[in-house]
N, C-alpha and C. Protein backbone atom coordinates (compact mmCIF):
# COMPACT_ATOMS: atom_id res chain seq x y z
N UNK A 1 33.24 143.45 12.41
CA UNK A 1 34.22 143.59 11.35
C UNK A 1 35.38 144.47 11.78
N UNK A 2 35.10 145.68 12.27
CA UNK A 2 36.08 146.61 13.22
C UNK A 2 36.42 146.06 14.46
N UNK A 3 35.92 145.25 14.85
CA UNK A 3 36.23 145.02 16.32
C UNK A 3 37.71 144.95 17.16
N UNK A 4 38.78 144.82 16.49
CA UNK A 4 39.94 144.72 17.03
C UNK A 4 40.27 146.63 16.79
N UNK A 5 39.81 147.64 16.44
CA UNK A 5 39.76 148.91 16.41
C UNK A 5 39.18 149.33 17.93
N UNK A 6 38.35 149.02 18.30
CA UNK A 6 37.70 149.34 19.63
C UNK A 6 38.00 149.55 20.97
N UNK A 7 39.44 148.85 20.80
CA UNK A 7 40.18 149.66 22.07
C UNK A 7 40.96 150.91 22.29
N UNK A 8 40.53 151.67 20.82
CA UNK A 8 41.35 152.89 20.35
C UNK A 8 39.90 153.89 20.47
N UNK A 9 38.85 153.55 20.77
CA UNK A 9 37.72 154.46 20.91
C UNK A 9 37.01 154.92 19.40
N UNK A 10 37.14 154.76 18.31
CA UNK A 10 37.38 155.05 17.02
C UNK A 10 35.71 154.03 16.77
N UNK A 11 34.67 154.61 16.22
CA UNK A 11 33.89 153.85 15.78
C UNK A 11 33.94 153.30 13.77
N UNK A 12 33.41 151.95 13.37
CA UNK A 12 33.77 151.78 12.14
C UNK A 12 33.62 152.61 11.18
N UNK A 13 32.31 153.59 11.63
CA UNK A 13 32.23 154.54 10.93
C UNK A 13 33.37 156.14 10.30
N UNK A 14 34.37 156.16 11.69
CA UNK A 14 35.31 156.74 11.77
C UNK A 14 36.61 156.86 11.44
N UNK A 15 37.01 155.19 10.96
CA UNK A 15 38.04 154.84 10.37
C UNK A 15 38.25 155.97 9.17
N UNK A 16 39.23 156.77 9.40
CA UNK A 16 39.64 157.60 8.41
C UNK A 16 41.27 157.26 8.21
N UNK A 17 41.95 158.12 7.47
CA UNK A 17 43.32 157.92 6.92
C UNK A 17 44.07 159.30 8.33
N UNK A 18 43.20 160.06 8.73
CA UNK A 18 43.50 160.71 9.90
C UNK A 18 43.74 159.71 11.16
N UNK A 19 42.84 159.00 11.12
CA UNK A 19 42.96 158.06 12.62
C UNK A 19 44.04 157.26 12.45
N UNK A 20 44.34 156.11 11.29
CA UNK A 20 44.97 155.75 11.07
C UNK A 20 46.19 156.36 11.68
N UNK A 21 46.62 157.40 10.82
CA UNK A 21 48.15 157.95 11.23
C UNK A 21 47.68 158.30 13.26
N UNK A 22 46.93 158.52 13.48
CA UNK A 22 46.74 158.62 15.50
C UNK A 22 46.82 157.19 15.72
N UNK A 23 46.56 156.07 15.15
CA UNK A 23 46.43 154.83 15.87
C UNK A 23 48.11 154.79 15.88
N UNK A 24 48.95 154.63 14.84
CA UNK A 24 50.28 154.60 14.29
C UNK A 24 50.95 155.22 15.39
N UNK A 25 50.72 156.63 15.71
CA UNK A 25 51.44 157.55 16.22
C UNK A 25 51.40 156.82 17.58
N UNK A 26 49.85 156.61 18.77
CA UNK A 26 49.91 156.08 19.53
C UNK A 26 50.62 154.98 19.79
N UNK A 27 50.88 153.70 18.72
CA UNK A 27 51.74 152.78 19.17
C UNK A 27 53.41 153.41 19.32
N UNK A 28 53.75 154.12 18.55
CA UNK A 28 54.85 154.81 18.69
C UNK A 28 55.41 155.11 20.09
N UNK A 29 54.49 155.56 20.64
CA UNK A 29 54.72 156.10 21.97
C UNK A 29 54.62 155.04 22.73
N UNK A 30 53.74 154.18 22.59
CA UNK A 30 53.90 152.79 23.43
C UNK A 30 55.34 151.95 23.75
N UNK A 31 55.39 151.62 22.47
CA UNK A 31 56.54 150.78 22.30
C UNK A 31 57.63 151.29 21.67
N UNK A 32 58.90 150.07 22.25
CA UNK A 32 59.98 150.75 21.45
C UNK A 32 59.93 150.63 20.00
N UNK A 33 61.21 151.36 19.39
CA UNK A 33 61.19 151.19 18.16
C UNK A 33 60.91 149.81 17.44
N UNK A 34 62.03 148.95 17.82
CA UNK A 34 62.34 147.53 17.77
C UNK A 34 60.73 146.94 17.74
N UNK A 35 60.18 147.45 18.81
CA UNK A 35 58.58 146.48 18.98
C UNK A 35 57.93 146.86 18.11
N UNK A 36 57.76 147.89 17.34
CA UNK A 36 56.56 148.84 16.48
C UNK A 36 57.53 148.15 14.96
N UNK A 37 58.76 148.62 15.03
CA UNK A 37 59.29 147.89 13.72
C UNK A 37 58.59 146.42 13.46
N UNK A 38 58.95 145.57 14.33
CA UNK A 38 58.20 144.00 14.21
C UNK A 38 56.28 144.00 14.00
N UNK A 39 55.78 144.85 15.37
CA UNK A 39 54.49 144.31 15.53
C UNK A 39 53.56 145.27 14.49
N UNK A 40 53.99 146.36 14.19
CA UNK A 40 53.45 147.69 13.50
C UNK A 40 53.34 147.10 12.05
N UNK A 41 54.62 147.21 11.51
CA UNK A 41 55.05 147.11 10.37
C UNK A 41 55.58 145.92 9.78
N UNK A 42 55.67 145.06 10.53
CA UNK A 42 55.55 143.70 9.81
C UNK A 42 57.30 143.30 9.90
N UNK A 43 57.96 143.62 10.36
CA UNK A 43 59.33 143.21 10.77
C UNK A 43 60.03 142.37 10.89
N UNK A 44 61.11 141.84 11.09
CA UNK A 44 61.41 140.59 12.07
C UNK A 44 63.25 140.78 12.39
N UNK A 45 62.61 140.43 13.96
CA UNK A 45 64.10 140.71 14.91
C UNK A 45 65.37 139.61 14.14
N UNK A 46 66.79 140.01 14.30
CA UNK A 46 67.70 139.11 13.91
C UNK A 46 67.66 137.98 14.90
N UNK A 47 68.12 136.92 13.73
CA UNK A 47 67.83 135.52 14.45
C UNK A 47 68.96 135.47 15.51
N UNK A 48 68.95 134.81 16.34
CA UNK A 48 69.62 134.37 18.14
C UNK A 48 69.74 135.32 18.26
N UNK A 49 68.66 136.63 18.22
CA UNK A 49 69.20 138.10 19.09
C UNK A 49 67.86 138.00 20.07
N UNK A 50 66.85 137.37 19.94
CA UNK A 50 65.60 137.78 21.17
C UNK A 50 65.98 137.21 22.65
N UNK A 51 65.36 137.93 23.54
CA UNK A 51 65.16 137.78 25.15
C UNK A 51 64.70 136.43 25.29
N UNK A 52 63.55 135.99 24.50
CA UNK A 52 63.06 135.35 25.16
C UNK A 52 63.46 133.32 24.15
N UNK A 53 64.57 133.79 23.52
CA UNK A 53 64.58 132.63 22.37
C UNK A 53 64.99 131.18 23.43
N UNK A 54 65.76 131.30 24.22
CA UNK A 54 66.83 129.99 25.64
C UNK A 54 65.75 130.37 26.32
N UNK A 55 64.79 131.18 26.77
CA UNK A 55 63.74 130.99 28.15
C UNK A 55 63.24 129.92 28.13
N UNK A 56 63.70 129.27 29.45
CA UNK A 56 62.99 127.92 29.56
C UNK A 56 62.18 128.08 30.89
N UNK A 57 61.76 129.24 31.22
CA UNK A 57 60.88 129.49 32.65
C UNK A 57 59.19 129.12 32.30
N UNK A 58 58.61 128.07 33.20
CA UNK A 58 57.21 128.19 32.93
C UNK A 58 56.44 129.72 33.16
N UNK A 59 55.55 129.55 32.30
CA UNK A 59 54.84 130.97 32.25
C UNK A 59 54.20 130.97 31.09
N UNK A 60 53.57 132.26 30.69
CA UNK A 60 52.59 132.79 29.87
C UNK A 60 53.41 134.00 28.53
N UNK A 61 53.35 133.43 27.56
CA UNK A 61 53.85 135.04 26.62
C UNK A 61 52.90 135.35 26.03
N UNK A 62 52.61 136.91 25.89
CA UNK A 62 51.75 138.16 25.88
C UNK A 62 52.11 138.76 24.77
N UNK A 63 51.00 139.12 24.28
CA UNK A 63 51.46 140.02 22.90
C UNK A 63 51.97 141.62 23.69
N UNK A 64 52.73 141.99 23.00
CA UNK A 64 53.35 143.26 23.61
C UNK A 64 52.35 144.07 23.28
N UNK A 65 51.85 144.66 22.77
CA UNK A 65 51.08 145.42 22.26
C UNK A 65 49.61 145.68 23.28
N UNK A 66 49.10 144.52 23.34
CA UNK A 66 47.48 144.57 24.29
C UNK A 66 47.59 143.18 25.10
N UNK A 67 48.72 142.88 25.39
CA UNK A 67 49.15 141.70 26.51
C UNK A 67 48.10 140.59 26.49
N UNK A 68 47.36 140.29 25.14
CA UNK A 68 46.31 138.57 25.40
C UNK A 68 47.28 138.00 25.34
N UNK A 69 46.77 136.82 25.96
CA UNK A 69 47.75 135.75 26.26
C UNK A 69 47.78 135.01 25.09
N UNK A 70 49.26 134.77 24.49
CA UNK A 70 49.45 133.86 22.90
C UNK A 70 50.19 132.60 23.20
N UNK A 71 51.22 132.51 23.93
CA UNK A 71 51.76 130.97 23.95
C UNK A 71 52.14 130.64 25.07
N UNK A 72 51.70 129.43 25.36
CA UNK A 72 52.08 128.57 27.00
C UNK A 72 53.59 128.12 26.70
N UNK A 73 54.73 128.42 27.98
CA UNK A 73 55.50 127.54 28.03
C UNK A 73 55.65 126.26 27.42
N UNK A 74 54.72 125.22 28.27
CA UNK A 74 54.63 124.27 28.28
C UNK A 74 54.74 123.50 26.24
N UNK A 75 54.11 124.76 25.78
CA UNK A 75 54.13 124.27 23.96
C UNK A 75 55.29 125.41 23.26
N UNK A 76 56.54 125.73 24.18
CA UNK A 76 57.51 126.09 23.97
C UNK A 76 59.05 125.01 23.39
N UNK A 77 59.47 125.05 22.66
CA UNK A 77 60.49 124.56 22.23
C UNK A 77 62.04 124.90 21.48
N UNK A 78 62.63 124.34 21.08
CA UNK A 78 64.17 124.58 20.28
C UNK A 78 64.37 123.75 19.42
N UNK A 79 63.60 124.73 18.30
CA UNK A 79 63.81 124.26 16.98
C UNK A 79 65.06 124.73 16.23
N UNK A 80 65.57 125.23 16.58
CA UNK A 80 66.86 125.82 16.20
C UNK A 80 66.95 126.77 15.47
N UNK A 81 65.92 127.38 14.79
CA UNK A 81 65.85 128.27 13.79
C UNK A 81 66.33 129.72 14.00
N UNK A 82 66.44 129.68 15.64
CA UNK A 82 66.69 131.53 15.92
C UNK A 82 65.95 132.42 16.54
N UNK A 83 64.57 131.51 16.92
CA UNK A 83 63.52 132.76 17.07
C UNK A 83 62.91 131.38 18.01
N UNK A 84 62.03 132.40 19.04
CA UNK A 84 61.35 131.12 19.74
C UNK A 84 60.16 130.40 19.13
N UNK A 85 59.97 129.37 19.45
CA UNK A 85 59.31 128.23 18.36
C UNK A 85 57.93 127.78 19.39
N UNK A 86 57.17 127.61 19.03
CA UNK A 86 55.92 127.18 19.80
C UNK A 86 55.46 126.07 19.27
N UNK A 87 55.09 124.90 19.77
CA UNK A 87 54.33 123.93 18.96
C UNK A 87 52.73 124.14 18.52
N UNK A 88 51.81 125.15 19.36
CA UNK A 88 50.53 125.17 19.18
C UNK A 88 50.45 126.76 20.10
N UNK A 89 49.15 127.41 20.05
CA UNK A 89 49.00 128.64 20.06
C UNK A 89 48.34 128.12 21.60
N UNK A 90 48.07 129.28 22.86
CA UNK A 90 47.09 128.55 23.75
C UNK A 90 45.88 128.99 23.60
N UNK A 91 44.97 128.01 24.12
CA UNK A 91 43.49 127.86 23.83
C UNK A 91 43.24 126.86 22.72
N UNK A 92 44.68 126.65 21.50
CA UNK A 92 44.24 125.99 20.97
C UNK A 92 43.38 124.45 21.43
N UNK A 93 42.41 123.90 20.85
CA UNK A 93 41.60 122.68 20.83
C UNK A 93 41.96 121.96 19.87
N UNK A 94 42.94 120.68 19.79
CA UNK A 94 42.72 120.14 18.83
C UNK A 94 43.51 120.37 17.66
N UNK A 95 43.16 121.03 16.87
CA UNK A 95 43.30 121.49 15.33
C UNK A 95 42.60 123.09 15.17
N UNK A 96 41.46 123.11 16.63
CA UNK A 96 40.44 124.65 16.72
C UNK A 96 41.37 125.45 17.44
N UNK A 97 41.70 126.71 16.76
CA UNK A 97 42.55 127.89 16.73
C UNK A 97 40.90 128.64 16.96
N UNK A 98 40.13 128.97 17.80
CA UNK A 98 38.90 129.41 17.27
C UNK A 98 38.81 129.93 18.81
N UNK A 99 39.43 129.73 19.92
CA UNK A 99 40.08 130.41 21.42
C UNK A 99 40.79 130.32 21.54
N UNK A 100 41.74 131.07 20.60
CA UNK A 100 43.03 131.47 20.74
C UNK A 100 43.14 132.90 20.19
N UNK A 101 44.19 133.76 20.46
CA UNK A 101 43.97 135.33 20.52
C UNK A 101 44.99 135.73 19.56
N UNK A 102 45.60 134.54 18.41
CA UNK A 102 46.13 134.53 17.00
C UNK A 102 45.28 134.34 15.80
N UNK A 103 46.14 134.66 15.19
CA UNK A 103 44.62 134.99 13.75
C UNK A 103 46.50 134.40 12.56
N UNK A 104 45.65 133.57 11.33
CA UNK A 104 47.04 133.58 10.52
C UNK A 104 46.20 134.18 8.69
N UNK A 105 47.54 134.64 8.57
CA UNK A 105 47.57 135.61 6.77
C UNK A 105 48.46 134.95 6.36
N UNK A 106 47.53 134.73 4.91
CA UNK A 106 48.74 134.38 4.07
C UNK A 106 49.47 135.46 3.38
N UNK A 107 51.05 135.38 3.77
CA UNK A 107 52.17 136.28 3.58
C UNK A 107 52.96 135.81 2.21
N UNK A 108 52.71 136.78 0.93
CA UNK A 108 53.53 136.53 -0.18
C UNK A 108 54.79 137.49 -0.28
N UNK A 109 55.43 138.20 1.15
CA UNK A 109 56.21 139.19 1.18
C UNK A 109 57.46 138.89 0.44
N UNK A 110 58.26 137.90 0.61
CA UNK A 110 59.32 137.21 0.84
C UNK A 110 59.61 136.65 -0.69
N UNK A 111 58.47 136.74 -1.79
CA UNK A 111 58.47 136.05 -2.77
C UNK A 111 58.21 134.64 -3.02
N UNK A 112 57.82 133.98 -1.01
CA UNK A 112 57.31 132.89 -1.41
C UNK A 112 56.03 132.97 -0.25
N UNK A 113 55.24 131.63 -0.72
CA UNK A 113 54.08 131.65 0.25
C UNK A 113 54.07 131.35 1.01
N UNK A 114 54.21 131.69 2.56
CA UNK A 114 54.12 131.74 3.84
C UNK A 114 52.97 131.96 4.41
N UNK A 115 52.80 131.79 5.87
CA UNK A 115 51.73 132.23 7.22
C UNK A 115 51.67 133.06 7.84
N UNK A 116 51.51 134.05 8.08
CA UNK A 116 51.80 135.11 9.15
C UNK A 116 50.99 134.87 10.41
N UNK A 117 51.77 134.95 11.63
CA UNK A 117 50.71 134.75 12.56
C UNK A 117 50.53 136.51 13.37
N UNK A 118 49.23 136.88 13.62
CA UNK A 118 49.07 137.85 14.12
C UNK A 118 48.05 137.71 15.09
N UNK A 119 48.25 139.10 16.19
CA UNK A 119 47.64 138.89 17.43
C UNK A 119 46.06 139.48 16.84
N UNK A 120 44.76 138.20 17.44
CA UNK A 120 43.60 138.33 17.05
C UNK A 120 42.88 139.95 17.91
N UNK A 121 43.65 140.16 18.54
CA UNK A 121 42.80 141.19 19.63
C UNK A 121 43.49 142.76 19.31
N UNK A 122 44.71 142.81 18.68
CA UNK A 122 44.96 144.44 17.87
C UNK A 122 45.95 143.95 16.72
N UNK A 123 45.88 142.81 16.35
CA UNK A 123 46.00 142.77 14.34
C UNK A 123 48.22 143.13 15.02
N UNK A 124 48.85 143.15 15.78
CA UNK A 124 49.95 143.01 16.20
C UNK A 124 50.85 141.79 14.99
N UNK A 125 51.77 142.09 14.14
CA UNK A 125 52.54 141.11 13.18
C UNK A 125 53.12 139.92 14.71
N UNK A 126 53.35 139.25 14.67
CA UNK A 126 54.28 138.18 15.70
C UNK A 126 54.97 137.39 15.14
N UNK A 127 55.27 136.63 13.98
CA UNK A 127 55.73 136.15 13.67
C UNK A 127 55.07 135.16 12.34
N UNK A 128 55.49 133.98 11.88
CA UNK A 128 55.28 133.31 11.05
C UNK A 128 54.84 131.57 11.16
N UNK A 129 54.27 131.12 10.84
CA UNK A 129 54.18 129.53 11.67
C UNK A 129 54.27 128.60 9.80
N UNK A 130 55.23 127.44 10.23
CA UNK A 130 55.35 126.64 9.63
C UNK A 130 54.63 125.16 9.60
N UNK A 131 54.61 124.12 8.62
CA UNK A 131 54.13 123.16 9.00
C UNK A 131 55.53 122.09 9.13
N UNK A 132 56.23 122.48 9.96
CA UNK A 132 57.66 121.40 10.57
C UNK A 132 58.05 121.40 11.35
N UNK A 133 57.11 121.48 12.74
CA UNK A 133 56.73 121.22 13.99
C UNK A 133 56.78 120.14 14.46
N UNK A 134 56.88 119.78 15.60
CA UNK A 134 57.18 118.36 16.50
C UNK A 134 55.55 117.65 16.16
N UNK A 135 55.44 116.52 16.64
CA UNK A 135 53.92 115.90 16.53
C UNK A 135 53.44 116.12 17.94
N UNK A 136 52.26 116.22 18.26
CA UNK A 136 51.05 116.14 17.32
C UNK A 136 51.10 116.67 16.46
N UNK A 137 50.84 118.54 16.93
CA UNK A 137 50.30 119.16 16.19
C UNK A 137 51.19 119.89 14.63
N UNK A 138 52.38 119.35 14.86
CA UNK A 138 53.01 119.49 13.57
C UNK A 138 53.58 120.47 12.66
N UNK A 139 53.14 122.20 13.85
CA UNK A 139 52.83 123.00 13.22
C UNK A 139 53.99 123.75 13.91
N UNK A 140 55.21 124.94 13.48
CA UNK A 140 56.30 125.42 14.32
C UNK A 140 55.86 126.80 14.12
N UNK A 141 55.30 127.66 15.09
CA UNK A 141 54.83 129.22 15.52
C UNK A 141 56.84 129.76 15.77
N UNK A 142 57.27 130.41 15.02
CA UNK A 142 58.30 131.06 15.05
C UNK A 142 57.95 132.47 15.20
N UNK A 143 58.40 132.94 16.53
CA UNK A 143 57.44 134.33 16.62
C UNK A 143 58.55 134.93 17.44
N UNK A 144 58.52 136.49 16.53
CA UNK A 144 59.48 137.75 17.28
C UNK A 144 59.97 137.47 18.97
N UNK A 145 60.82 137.45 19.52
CA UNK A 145 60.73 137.94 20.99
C UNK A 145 60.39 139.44 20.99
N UNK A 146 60.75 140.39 20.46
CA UNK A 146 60.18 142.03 20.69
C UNK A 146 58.33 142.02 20.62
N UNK A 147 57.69 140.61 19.65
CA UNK A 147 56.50 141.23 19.95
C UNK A 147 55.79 140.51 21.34
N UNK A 148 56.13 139.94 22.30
CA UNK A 148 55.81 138.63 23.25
C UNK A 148 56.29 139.77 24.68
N UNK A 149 55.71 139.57 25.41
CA UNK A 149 56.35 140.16 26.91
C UNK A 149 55.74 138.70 27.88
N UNK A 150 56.54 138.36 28.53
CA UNK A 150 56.47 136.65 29.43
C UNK A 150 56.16 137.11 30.48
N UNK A 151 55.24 136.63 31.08
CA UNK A 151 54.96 136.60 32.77
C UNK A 151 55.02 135.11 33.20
N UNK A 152 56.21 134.72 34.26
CA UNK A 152 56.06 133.47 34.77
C UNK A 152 54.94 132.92 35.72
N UNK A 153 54.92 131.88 35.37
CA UNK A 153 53.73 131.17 36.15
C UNK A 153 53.92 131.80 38.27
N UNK A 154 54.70 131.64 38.39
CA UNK A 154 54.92 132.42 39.53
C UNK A 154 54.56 133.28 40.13
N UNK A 155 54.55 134.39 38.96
CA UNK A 155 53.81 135.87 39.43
C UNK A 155 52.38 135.94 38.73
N UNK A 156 51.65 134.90 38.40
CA UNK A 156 50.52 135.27 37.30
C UNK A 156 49.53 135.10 38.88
């Protein structure tokens, strides 16, 4: 049930409102503002402002935060919306999101009902996924560039 806590050393039993503010503080120091604004606190970068929105290099993008691997190139696209667009998460199987290192919430922030997609391995915000995606899978992952760090197939 704690398990995405466990790379902070913190047992479930320990979860206090003290640790909390040390888990907080630690990402602070990790990342920049910009990244902790998005992945921390639930954020989102201005649209055509990310690094990685025109990358058309094969490779791997990484949650910034604890670097699992979240989206293949290859299910990279330009949907036009502003933000880079993924057709499917990797590991996905199918329709099975069940080895893949995204987890989705339903988000009523906005005043309407949305998806949130977040990183399954430290609970990281990334972005939002729609259902108006290319086919197959139908589904458009619109996710921060501040929370993603890319390693090309090259150097992996």
């Amino acid at each position: 049930m704690f398990q995405h806590h466990c790379c902070w050393g913190f047992s479930a039993g320990s979860l206090t409102r003290y640790d909390e503010t040390a888990i907080a503080t630690n990402w602070q120091k990790k990342l920049t503002p910009e990244q902790f604004y998005v992945t921390r606190e639930k954020g989102t970068e201005l649209p055509f402002s990310g690094i990685y929105l025109n990358n058309t290099e094969p490779g791997m993008y990484h949650c910034v935060c604890c670097n699992a691997p979240l989206f293949s190139s290859e299910k990279k696209y330009d949907s036009g919306t502003g933000w880079p667009s993924f057709s499917e998460a990797y590991g996905t199987c199918g329709t099975n999101e069940s080895n893949t290192n995204i987890m989705r919430r339903p988000d009523n922030s906005l005043g309407s009902t949305s998806t949130e997609v977040l990183c399954k391995q430290c609970d990281a915000h990334l972005g939002h996924v729609f259902d108006d995606g290319p086919i197959p899978s139908g589904q458009r992952f619109c996710i921060n560039s501040v929370a993603l760090s890319f390693k090309p197939s090259s150097g992996q």
